[in-house]
Each structure stands twice: as structure tokens, then as C-alpha cells.
Protein backbone atom coordinates (compact mmCIF):
# COMPACT_ATOMS: atom_id res chain seq x y z
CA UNK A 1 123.44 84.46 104.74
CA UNK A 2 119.94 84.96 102.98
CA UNK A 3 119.18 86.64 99.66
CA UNK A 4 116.35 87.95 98.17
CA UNK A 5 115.51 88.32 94.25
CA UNK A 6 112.60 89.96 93.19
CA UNK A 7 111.19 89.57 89.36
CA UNK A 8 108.21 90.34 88.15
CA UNK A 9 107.90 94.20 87.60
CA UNK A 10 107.50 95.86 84.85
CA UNK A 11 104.56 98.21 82.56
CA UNK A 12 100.82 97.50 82.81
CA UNK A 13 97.67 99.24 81.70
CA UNK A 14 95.41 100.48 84.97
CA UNK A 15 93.00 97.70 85.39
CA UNK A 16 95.25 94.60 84.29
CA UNK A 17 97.60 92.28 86.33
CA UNK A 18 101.07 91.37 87.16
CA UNK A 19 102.74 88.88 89.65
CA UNK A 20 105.75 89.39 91.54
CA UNK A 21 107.98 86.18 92.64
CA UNK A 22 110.67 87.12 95.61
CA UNK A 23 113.16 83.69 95.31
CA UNK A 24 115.04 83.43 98.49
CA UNK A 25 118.55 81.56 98.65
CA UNK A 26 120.62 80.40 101.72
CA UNK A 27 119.35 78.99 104.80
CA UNK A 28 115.93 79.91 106.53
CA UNK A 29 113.90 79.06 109.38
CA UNK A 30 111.11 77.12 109.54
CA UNK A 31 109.01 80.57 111.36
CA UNK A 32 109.19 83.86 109.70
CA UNK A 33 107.20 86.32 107.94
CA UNK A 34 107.46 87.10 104.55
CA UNK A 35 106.12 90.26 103.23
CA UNK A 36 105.93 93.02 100.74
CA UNK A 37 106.36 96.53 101.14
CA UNK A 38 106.34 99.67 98.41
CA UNK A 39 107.71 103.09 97.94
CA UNK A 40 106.49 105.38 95.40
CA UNK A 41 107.88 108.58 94.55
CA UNK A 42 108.27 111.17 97.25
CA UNK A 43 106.60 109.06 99.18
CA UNK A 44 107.65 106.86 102.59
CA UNK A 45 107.68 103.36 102.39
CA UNK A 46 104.49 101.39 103.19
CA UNK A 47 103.38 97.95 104.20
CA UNK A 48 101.38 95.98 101.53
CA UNK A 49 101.09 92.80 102.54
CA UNK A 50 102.81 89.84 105.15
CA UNK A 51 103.00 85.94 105.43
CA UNK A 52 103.45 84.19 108.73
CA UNK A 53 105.30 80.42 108.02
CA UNK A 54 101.27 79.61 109.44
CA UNK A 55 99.22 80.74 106.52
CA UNK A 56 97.96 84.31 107.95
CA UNK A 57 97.95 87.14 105.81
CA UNK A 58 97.65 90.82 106.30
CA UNK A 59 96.75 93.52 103.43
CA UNK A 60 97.13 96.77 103.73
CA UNK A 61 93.26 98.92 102.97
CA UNK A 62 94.93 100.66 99.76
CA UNK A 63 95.09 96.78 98.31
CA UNK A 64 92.88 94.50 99.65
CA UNK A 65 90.71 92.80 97.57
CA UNK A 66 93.39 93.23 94.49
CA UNK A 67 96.03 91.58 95.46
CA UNK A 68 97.26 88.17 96.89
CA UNK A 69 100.27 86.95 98.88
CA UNK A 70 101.24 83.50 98.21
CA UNK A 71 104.05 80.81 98.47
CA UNK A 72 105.77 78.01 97.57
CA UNK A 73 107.41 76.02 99.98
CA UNK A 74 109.30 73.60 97.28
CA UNK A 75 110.64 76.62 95.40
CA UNK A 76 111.69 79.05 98.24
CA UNK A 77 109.56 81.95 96.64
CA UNK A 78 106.98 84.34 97.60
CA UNK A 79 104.71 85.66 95.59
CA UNK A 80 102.45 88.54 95.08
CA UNK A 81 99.47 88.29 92.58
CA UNK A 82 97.91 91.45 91.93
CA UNK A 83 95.51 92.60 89.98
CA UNK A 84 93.12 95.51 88.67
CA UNK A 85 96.06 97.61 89.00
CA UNK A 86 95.74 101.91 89.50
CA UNK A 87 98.11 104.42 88.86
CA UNK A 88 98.70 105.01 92.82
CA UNK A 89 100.27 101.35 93.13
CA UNK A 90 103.28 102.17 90.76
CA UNK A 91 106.47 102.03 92.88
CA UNK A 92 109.11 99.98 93.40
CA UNK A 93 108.09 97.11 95.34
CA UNK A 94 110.33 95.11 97.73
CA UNK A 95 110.66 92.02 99.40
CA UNK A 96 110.88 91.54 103.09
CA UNK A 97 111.90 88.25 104.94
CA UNK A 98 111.93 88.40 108.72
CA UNK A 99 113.74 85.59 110.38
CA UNK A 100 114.91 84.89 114.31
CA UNK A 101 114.77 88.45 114.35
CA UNK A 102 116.55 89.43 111.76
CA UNK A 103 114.83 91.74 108.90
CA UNK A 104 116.10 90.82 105.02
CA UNK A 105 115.54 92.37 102.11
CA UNK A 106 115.23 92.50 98.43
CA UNK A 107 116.73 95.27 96.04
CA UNK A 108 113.08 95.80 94.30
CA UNK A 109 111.35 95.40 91.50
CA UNK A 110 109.64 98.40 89.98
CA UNK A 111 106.29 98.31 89.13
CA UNK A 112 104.44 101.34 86.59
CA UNK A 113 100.74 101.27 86.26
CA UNK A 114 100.37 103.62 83.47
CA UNK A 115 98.24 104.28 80.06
């Protein structure tokens, strides 16, 4: 019923910037929470940031301050601006839409912060 499409990812030095876009397709409600999550190699997958449809944002400690979660109504699409970037945030980031209850996600996009 909903899909997800991240874009976005790719290589960056450690100190520069990238932006993710998460396009969503089919029908959605007017309340939900969009957010972005992360899982890095041998590691669990973690919260990074959220969206409510009102405008309040959450940030995990590990990225607040560097990184921004936005949207675009007219487009559909979520966004996540981040920048000085570190080593420890390469992973493959995901997109997550929850909707009358209903968690959707994204395949991922991966990210690699390296020199």
C-alpha cells in the first residue's frame, strides 16, 4: 500500500555532508511519524532521528547537532541533512514511516564516512 525509496547514500570524507531523501508513494495519513534509523556493521539497529505530521523532532545524542530531519509536504519526501560526518555514522541508513499503526519501511541507503 505504501513504499519507501531512499537515495542519497553514498562516499564522503569525515567532516563533509550528505543528504538523504526517503520519497514515499501510495496513500498516507495525514498523522504519522517519519523517521530514520541505522545499522552499522555487527551492530543492532538504532534510532537516529523521527518526525511527527506536527513538526517535533527527536535526535538521537550520537547525532544531534549534525544532522537535520526535514520534509516536504508537496513532494511526499523526507529528508535527512547531515553533516560533519565521522567514521562511526557509516551504515546503511533506513527509512521508517509509521502510519495508523502500521510500521513501513525503506530497503536503505548505505552511507560510508571514510578517508
Amino acid at each position: 500500500q505504501v513504499q519507501l525509496v531512499e537515495s542519497g547514500g553514498g562516499l564522503v570524507q569525515p567532516g563533509g555532508s550528505l543528504r538523504l531523501s526517503c520519497a514515499a508513494s501510495g496513500s498516507t495519513f495525514r498523522n504519522n511519524v517519519m523517521a530514520w534509523h541505522r545499522q552499522a556493521p555487527g551492530k543492532e539497529r538504532a534510532l537516529v532521528a523521527t518526525l511527527t505530521s506536527g513538526g517535533t523532532t527527536y535526535y538521537a545524542d550520537s547525532v544531534k547537532g549534525r544532522f537535520t530531519i526535514s520534509r516536504d509536504n508537496a513532494k511526499n519526501t523526507v529528508y535527512l541533512q547531515m553533516s560533519r560526518l565521522k567514521p562511526e555514522d557509516t551504515a546503511v541508513y533506513y527509512c521508517n514511516l509509521l502510519m495508523g499503526s502500521i510500521n513501513y519501511w525503506g530497503r536503505g541507503t548505505q552511507v560510508t564516512v571514510s578517508s
